[in-house]
C-alpha atoms as a PDB file:
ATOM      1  CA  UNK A   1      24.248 -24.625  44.036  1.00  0.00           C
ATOM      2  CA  UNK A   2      25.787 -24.693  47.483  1.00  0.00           C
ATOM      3  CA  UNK A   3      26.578 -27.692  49.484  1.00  0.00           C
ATOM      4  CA  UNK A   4      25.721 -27.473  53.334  1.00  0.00           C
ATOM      5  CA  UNK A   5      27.466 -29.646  56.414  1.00  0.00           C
ATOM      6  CA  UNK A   6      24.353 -29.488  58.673  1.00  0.00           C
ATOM      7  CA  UNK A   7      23.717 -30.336  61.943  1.00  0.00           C
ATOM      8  CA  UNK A   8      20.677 -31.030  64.101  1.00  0.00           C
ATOM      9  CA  UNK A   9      19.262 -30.537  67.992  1.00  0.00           C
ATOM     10  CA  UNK A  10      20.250 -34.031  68.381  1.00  0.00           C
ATOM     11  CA  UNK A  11      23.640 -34.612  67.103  1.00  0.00           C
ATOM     12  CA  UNK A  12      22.940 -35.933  63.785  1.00  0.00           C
ATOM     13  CA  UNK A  13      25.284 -34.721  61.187  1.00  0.00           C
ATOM     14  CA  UNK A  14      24.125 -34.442  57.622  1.00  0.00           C
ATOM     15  CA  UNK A  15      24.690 -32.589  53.970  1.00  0.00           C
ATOM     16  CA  UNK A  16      22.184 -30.982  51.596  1.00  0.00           C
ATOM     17  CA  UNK A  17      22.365 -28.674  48.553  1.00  0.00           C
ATOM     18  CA  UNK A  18      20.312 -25.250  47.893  1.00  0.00           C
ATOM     19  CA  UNK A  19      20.162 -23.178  45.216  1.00  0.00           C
ATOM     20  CA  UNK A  20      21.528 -20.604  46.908  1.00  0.00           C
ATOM     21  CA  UNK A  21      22.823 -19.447  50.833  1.00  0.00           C
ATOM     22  CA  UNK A  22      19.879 -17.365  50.733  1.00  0.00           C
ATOM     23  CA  UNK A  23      17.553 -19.957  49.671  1.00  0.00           C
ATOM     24  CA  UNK A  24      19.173 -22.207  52.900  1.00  0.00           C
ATOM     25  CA  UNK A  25      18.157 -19.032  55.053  1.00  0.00           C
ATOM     26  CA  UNK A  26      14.512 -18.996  53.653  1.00  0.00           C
ATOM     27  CA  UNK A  27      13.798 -22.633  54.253  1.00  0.00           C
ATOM     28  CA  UNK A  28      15.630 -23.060  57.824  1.00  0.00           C
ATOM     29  CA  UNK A  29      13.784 -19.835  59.100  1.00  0.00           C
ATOM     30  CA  UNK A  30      10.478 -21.523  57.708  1.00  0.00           C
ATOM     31  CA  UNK A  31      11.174 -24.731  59.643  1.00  0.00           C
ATOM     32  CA  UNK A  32      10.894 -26.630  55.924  1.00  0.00           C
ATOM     33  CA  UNK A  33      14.723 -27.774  56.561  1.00  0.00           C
ATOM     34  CA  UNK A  34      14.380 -30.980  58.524  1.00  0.00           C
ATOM     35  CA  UNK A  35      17.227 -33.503  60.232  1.00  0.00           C
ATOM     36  CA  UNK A  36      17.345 -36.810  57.775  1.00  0.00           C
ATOM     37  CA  UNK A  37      17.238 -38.805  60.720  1.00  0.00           C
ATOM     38  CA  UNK A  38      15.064 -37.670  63.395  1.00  0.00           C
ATOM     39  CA  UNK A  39      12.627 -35.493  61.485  1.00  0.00           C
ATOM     40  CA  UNK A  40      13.892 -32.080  63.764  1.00  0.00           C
ATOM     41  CA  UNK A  41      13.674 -29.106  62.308  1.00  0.00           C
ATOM     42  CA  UNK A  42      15.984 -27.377  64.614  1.00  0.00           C
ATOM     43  CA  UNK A  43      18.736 -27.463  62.412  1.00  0.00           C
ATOM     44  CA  UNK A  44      22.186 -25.497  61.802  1.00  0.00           C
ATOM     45  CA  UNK A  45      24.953 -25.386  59.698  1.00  0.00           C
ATOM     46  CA  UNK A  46      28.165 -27.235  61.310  1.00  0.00           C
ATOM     47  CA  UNK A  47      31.384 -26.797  60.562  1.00  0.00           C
ATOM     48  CA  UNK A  48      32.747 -27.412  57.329  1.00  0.00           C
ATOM     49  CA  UNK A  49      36.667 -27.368  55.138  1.00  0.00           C
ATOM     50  CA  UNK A  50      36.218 -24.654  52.355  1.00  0.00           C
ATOM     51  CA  UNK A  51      36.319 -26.454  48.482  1.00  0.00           C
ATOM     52  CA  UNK A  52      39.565 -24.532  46.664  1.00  0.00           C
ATOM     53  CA  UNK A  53      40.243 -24.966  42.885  1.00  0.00           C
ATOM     54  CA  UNK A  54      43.997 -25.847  43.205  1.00  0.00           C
ATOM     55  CA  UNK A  55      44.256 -25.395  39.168  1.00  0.00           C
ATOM     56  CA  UNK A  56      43.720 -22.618  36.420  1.00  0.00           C
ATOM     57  CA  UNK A  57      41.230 -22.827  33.784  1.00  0.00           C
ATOM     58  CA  UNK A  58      39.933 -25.527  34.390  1.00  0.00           C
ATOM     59  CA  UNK A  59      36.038 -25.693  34.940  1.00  0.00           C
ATOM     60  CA  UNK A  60      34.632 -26.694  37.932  1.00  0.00           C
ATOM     61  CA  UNK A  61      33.114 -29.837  38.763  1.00  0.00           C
ATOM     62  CA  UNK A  62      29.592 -29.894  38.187  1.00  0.00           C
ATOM     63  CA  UNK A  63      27.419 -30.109  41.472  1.00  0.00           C
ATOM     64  CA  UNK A  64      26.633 -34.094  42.305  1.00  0.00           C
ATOM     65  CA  UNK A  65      22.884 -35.034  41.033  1.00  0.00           C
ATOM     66  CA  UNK A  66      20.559 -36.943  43.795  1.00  0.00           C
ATOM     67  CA  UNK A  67      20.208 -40.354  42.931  1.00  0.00           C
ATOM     68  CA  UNK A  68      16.726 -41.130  40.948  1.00  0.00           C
ATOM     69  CA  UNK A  69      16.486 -44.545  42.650  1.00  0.00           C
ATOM     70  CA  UNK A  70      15.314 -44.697  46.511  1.00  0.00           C
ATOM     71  CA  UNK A  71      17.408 -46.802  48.631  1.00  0.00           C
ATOM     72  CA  UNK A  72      16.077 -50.297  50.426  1.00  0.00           C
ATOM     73  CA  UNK A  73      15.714 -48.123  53.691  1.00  0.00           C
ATOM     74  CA  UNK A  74      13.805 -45.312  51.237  1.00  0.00           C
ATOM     75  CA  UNK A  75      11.782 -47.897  50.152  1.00  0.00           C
ATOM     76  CA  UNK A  76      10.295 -49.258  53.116  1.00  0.00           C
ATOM     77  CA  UNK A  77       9.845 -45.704  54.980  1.00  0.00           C
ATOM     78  CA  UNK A  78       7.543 -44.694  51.881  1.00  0.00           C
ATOM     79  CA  UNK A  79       5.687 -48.174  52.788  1.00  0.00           C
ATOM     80  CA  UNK A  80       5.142 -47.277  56.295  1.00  0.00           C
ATOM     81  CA  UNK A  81       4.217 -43.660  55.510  1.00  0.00           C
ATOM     82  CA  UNK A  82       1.802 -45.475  52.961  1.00  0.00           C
ATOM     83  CA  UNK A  83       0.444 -47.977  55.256  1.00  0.00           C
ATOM     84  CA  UNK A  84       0.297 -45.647  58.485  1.00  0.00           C
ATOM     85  CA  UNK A  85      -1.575 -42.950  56.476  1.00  0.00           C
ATOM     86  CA  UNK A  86      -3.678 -45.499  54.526  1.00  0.00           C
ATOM     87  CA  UNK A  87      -4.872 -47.457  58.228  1.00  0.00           C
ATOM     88  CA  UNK A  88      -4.687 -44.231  60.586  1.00  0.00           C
ATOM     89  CA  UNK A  89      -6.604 -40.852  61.037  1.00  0.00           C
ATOM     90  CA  UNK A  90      -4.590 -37.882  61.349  1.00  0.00           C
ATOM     91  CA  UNK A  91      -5.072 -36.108  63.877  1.00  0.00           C
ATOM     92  CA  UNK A  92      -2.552 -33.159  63.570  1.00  0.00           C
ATOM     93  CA  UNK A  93      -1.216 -31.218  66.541  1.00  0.00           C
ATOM     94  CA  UNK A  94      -4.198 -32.805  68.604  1.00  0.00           C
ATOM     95  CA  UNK A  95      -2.697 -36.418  69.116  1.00  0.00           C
ATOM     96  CA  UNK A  96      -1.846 -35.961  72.547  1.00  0.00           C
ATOM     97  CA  UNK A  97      -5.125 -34.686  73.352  1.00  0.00           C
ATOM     98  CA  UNK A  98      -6.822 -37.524  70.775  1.00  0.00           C
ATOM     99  CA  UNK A  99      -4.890 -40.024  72.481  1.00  0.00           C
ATOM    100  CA  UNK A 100      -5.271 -39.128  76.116  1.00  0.00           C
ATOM    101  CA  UNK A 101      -8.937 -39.204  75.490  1.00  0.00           C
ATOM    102  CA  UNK A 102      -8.994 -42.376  73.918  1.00  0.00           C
ATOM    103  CA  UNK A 103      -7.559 -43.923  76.903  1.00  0.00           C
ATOM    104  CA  UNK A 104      -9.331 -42.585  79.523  1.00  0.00           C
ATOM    105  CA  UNK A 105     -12.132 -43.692  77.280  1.00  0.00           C
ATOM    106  CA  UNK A 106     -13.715 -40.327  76.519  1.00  0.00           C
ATOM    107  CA  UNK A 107     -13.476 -40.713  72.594  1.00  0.00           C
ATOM    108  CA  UNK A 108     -13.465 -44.095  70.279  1.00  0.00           C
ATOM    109  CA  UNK A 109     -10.499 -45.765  69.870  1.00  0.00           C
ATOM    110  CA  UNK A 110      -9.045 -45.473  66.773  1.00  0.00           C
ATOM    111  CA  UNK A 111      -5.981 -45.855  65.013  1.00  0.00           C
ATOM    112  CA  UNK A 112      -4.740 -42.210  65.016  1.00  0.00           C
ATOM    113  CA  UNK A 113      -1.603 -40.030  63.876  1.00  0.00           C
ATOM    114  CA  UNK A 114      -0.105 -36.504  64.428  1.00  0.00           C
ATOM    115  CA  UNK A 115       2.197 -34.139  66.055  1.00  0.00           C
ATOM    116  CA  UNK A 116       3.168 -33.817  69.614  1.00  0.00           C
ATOM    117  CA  UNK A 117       5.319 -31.761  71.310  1.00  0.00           C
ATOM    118  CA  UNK A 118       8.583 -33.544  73.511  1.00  0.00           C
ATOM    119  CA  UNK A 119       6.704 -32.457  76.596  1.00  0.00           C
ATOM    120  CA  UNK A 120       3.482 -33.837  75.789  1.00  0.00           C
ATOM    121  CA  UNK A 121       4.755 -37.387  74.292  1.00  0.00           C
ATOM    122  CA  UNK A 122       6.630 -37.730  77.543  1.00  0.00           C
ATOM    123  CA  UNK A 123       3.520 -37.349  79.429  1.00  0.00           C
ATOM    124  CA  UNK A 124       1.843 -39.632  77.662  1.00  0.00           C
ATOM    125  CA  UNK A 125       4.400 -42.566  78.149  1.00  0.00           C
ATOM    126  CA  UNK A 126       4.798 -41.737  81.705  1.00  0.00           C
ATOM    127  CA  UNK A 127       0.688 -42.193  81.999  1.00  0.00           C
ATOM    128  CA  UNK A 128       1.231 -45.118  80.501  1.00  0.00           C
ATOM    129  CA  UNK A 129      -0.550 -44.364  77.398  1.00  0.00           C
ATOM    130  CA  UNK A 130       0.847 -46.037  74.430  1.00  0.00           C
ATOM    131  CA  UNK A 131       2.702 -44.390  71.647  1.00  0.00           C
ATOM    132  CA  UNK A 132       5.232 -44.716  69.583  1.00  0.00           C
ATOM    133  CA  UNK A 133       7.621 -41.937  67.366  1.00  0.00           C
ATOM    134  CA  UNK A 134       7.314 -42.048  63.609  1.00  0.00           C
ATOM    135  CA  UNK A 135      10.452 -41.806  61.737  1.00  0.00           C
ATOM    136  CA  UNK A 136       8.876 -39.672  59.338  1.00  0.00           C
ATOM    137  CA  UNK A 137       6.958 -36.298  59.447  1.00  0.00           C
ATOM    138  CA  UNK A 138       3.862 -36.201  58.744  1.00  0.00           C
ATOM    139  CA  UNK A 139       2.479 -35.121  55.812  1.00  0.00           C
ATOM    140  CA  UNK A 140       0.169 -31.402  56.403  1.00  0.00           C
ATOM    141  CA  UNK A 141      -3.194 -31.857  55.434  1.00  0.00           C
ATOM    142  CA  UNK A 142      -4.718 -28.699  54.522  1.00  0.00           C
ATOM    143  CA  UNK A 143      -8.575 -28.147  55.603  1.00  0.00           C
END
């Protein structure tokens, strides 16, 4: 196990563990590595002190374990993911198309969610179309 400092697009400083610097590689270059506050997946390894064993023989620590419990905040961004995917269609990378069209009244309104690109959710709020940023990704449906 191997303990990263990361680092994402927006500033937000975080750690994770991987099996392995290679497995790191494999999930950053997939874009499966994502910030733990903003959801970005442009993420990088900061700077971080080196760990050295100041004394002989004895064994090294064994790696932290992840807590089984969620936190309050965990708790209550699984029940928004719940309720928003329960209540809402997903729409994938088409929401800013799907909601464009909705408000120029050219499909149903609906309650809908998905990806959008910076550029295209900036658009939409300076059309005046409302949206609003989940603080979660969404999940991938699979056709």
């Amino acid at each position: 196990m191997i303990q990263y400092s990361l680092k994402c697009e927006n500033d937000h400083s975080f750690d994770s563990w991987f099996a392995s610097a290679d497995a790191y590689d494999k999930l950053a270059d997939n874009g499966m590595v994502s910030c733990a506050v903003c959801g970005s997946t442009k993420v990088g390894k900061a700077i971080m002190a080196p760990r050295v064993r100041t004394t002989k023989g004895k064994e090294a620590p064994a790696a932290p374990t992840l807590p089984t419990e969620k936190s309050a905040a965990e708790q209550a961004m699984a029940e928004m993911r719940a309720q928003v995917e329960q209540n809402s269609e997903f729409v994938g990378t088409n929401f800013a198309t799907e909601a464009r069209s909705m408000h120029l009244g050219d499909a149903p309104e609906r309650a809908i969610y998905g990806e959008a690109k910076p550029e295209e959710a900036k658009s939409l709020i300076e059309d005046g179309i409302p949206v609003t940023p989940l603080p979660f990704m969404p999940t991938r449906k699979s056709n």
